[in-house]
C-alpha atoms as a PDB file:
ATOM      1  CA  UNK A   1     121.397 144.792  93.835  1.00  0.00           C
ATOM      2  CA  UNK A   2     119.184 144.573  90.745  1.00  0.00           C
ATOM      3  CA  UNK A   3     116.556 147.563  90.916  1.00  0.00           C
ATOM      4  CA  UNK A   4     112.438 146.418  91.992  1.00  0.00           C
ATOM      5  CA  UNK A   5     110.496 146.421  89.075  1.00  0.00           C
ATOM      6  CA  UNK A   6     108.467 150.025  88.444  1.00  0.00           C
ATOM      7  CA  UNK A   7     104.980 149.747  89.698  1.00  0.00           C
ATOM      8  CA  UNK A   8     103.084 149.955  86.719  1.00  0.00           C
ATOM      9  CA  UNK A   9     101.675 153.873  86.385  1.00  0.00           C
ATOM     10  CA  UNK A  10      97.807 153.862  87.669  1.00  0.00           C
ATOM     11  CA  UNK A  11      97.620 155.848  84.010  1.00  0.00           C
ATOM     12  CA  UNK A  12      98.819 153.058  82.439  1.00  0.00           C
ATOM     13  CA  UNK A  13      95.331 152.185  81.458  1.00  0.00           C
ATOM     14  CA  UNK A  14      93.025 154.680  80.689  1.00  0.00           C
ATOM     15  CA  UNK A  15      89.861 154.629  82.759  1.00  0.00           C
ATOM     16  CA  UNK A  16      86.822 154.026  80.272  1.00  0.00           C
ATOM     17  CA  UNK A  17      84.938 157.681  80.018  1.00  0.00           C
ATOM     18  CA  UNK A  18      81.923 158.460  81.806  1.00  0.00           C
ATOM     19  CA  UNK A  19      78.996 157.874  79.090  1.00  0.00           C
ATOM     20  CA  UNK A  20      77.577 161.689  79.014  1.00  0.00           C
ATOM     21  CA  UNK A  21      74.520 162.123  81.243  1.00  0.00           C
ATOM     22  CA  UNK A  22      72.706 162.447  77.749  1.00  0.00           C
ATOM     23  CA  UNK A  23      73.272 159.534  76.953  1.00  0.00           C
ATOM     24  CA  UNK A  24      71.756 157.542  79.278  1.00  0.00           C
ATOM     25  CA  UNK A  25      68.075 156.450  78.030  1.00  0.00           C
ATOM     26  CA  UNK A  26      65.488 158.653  78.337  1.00  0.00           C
ATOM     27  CA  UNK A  27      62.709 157.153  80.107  1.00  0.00           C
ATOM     28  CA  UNK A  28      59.448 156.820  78.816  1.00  0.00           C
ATOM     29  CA  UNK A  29      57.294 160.201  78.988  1.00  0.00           C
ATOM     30  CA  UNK A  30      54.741 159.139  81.917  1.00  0.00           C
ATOM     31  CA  UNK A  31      51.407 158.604  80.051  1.00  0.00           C
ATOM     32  CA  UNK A  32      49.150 160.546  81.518  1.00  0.00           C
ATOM     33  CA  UNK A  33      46.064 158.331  83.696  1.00  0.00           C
ATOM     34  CA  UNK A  34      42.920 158.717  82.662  1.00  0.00           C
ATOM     35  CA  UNK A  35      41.104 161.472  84.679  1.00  0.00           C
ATOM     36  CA  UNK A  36      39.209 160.283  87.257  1.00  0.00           C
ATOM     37  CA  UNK A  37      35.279 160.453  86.706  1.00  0.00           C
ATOM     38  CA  UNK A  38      34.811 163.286  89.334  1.00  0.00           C
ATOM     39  CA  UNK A  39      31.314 164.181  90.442  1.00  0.00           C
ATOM     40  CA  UNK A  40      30.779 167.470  89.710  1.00  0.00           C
ATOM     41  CA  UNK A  41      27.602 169.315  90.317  1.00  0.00           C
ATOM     42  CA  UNK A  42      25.131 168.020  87.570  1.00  0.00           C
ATOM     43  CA  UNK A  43      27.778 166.235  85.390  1.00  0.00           C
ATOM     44  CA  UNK A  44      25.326 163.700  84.456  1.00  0.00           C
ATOM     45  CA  UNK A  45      22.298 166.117  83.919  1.00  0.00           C
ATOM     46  CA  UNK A  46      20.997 166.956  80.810  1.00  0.00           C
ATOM     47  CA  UNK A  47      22.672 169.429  78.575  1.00  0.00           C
ATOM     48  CA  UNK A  48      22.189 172.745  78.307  1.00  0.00           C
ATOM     49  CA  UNK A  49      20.517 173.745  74.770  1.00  0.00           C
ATOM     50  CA  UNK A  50      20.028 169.860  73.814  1.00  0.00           C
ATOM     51  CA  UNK A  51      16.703 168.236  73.841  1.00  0.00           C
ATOM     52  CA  UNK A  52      15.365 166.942  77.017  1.00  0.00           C
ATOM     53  CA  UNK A  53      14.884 163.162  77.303  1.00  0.00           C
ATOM     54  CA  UNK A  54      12.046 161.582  76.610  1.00  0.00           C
ATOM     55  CA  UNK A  55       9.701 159.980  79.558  1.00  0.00           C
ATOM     56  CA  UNK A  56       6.333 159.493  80.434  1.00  0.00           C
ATOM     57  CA  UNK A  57       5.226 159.404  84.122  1.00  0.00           C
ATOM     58  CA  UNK A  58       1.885 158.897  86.552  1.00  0.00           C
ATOM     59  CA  UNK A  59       0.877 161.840  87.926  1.00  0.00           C
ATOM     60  CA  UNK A  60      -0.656 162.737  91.706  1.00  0.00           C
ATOM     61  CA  UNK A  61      -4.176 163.777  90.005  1.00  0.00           C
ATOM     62  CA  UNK A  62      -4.853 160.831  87.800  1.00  0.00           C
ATOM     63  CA  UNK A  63      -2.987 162.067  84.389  1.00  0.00           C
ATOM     64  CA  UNK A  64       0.004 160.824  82.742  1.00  0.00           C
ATOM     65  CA  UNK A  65       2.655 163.225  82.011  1.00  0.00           C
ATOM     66  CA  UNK A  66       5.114 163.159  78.712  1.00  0.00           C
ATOM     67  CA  UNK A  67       7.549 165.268  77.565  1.00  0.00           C
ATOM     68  CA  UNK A  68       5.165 165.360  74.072  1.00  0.00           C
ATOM     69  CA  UNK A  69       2.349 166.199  76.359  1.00  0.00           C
ATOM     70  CA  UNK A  70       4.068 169.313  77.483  1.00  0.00           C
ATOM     71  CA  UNK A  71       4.689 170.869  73.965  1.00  0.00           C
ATOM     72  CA  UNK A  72       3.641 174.641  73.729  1.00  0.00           C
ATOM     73  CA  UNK A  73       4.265 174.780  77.343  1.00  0.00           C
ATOM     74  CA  UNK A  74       7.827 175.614  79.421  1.00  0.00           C
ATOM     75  CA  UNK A  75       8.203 172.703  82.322  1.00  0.00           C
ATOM     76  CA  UNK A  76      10.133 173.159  85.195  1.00  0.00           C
ATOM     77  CA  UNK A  77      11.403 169.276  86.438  1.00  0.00           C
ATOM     78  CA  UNK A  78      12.052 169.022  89.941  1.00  0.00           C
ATOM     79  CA  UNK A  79      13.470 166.237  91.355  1.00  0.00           C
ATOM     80  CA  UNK A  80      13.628 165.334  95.064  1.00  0.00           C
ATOM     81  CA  UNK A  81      14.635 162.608  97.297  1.00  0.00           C
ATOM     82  CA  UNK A  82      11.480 161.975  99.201  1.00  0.00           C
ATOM     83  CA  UNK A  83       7.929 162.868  99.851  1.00  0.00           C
ATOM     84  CA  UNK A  84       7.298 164.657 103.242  1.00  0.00           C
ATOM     85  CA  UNK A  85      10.626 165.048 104.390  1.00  0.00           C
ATOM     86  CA  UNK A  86      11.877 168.784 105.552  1.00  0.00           C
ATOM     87  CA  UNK A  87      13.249 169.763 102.711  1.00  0.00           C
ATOM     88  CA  UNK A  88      11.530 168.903 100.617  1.00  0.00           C
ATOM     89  CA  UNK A  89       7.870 169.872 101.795  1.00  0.00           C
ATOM     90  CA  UNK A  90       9.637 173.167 102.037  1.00  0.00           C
ATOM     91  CA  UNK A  91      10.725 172.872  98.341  1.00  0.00           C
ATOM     92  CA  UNK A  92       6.927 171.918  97.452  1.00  0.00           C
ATOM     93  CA  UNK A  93       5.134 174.677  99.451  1.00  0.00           C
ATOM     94  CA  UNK A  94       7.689 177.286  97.669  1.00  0.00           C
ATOM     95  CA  UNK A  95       6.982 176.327  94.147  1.00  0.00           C
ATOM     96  CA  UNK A  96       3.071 175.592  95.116  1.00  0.00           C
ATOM     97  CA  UNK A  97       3.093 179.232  96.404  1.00  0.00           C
ATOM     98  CA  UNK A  98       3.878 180.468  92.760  1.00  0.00           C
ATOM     99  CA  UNK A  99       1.861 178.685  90.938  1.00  0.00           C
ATOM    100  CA  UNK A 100      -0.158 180.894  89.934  1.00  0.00           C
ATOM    101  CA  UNK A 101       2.776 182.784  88.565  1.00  0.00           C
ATOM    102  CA  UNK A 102       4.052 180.092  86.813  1.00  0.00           C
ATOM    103  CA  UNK A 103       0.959 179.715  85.147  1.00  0.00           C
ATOM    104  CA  UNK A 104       1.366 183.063  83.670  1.00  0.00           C
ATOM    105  CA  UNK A 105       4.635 182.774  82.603  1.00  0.00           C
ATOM    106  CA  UNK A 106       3.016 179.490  80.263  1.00  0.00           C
ATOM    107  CA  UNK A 107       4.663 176.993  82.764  1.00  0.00           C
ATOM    108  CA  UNK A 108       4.190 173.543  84.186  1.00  0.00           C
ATOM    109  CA  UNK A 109       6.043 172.645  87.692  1.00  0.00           C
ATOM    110  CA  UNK A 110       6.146 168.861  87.867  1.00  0.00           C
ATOM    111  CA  UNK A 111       7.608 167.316  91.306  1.00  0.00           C
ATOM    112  CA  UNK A 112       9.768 164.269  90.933  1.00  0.00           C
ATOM    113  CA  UNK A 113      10.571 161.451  93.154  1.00  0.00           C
ATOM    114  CA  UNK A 114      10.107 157.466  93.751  1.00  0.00           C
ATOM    115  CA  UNK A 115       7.352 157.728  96.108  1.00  0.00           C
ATOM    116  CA  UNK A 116       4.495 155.714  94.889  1.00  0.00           C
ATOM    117  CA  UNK A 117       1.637 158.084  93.879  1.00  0.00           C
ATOM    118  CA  UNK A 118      -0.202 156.886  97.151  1.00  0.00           C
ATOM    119  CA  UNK A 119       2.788 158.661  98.987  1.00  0.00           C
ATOM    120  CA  UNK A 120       2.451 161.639  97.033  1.00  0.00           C
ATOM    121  CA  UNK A 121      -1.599 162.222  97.484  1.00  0.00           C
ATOM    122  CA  UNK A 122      -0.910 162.055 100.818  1.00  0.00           C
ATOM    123  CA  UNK A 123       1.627 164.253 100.613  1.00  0.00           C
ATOM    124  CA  UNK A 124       0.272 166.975  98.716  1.00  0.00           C
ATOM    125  CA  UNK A 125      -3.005 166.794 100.972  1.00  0.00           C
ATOM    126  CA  UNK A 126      -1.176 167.217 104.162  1.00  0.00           C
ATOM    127  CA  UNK A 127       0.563 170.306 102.995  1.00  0.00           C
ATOM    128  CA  UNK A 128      -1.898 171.624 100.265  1.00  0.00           C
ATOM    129  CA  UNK A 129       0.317 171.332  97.606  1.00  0.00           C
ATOM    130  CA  UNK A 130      -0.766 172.113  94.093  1.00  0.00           C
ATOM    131  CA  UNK A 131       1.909 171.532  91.970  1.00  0.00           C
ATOM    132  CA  UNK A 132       1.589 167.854  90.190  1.00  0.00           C
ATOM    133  CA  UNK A 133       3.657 165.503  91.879  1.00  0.00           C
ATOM    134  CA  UNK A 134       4.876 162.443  89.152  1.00  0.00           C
ATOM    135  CA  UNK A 135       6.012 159.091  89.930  1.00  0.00           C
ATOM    136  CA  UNK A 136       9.114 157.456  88.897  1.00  0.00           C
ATOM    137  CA  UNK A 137       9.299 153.756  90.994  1.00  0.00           C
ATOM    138  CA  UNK A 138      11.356 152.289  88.145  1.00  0.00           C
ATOM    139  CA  UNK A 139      13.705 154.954  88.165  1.00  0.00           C
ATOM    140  CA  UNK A 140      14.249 155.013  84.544  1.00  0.00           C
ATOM    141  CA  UNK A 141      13.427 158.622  84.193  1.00  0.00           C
ATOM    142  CA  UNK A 142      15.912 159.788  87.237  1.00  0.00           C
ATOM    143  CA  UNK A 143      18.960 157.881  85.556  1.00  0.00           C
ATOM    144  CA  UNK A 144      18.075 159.301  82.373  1.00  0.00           C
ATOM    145  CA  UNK A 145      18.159 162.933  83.617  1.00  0.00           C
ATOM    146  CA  UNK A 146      21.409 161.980  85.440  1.00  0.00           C
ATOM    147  CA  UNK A 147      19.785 162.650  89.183  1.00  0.00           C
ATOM    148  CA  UNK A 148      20.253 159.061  90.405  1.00  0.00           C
ATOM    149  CA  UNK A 149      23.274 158.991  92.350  1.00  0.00           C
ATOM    150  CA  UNK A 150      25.866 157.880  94.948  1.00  0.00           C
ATOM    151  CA  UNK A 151      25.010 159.990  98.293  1.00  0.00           C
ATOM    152  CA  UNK A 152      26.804 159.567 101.283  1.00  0.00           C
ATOM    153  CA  UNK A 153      25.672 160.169 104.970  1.00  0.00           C
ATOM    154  CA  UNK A 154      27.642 159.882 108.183  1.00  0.00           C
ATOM    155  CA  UNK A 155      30.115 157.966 106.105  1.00  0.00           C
ATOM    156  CA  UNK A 156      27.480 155.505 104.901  1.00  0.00           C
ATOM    157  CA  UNK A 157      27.625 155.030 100.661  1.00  0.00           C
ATOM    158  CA  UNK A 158      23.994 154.913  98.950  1.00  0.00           C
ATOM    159  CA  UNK A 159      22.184 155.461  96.104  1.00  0.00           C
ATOM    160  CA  UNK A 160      19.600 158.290  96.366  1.00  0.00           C
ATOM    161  CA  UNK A 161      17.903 161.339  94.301  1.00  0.00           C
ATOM    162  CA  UNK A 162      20.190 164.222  94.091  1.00  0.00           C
ATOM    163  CA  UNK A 163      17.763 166.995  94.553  1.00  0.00           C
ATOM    164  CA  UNK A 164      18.477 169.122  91.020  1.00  0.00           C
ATOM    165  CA  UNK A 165      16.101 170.790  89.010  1.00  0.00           C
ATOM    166  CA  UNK A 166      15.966 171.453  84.972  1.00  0.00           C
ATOM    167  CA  UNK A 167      13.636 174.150  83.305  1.00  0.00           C
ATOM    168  CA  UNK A 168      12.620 173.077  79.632  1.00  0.00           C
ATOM    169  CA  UNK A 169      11.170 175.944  76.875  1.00  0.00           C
ATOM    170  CA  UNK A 170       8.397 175.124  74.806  1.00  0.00           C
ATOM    171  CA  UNK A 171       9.838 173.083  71.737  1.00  0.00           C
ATOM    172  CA  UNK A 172      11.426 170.353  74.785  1.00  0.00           C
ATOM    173  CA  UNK A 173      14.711 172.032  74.856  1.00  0.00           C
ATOM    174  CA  UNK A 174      16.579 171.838  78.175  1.00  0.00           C
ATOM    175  CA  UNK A 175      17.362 175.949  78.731  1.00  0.00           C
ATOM    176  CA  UNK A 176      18.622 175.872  82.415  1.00  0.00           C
ATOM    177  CA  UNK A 177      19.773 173.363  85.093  1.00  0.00           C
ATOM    178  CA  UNK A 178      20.404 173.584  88.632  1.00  0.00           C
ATOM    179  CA  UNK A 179      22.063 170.801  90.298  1.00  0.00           C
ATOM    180  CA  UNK A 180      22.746 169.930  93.814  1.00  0.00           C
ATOM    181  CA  UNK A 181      19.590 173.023  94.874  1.00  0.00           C
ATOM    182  CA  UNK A 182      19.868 174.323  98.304  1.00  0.00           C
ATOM    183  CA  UNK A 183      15.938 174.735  98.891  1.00  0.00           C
ATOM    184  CA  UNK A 184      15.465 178.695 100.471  1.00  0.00           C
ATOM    185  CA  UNK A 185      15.064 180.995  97.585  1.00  0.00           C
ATOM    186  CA  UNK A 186      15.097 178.030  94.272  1.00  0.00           C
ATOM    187  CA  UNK A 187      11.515 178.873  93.920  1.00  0.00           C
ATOM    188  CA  UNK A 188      12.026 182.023  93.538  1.00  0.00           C
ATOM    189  CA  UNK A 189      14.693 181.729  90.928  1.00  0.00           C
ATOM    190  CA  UNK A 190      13.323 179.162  88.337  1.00  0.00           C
ATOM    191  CA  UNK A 191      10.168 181.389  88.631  1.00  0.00           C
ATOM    192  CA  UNK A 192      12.709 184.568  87.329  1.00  0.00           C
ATOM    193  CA  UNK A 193      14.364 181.797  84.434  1.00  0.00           C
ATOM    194  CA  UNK A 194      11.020 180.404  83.275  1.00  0.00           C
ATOM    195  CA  UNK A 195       9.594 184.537  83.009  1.00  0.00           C
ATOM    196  CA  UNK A 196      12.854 185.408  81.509  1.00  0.00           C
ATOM    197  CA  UNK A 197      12.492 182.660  78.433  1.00  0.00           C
END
């Protein structure tokens, strides 16, 4: 009997080598994403030590307000969303009840919003305000100083004053900026800034 052929050896053929981990290609490094434009408090207000921008506004008594017209003077700018509200009659009675210590201190509170100046006469005369109350129905100075923005309530998406406030020295340079101003005790503070310049 003739002998069965020899299986061929499974090491006959070599197996090909594992390619080295290494070697395998590197993948791209992840670029990172742009970061995403978060909101933070006062990101688009005006900046710290830079001039203040420009605008020119009606005022509650008559006047026009500028930033030129202020020169020589510090100006506290303080925005808020709407005449007679709670907040912010509480906001004007606080600042109209220093007034005279602002004055002192060689500075001008200006109130900001988009109510018409009809809205704000009757404003200040139902709460005997008497800080100047400037209108801004455009808008154009609110974008500028960066307090236009998205608000949300109750899940609802709108665009609407973010209630902030800037103090500006003498020679229209921005020197402090509050954004997002919880109302009890603001007053009180910019009064303490504005004495402090």
């Amino acid at each position: 009997m003739g002998k069965a052929p020899a299986k061929k050896s499974s090491a006959a053929k070599p197996k090909a080598a594992a390619k080295p981990k290494s070697a395998a290609k590197p993948k791209a490094a992840a670029k990172p994403k742009p970061a995403a434009k978060a909101k933070t408090a006062g990101a688009g207000l005006p900046a710290e030590g830079k001039k203040a921008p420009a605008f020119s506004l009606p005022a509650d008594d008559g006047s026009t307000v500028s930033l030129k017209s202020l020169a020589g003077k510090k100006a506290v700018l303080y925005f808020y969303p709407k005449d007679d509200t709670p907040g912010c009659t509480t906001e004007g009675i606080a600042f109209s009840a220093l007034k005279k210590k602002f004055d002192a201190a060689n500075t001008v509170v200006l109130g900001i919003s988009k109510d018409s100046i009809e809205k704000h006469c009757k404003f200040r005369d139902k709460h005997s305000l008497t800080v100047r109350l400037l209108s801004d129905e455009e808008g154009k100075m609110l974008e500028s100083y960066g307090v236009w923005t998205e608000k949300s309530l109750y899940g609802r998406k709108f665009m609407g004053i973010e209630r902030s406030t800037v103090l500006i020295d003498e020679k229209g340079v921005v020197r402090k900026v509050w954004p997002k101003v919880k109302v009890n005790g603001h007053a009180d503070e910019v009064l303490a800034a504005a004495q402090a310049l």
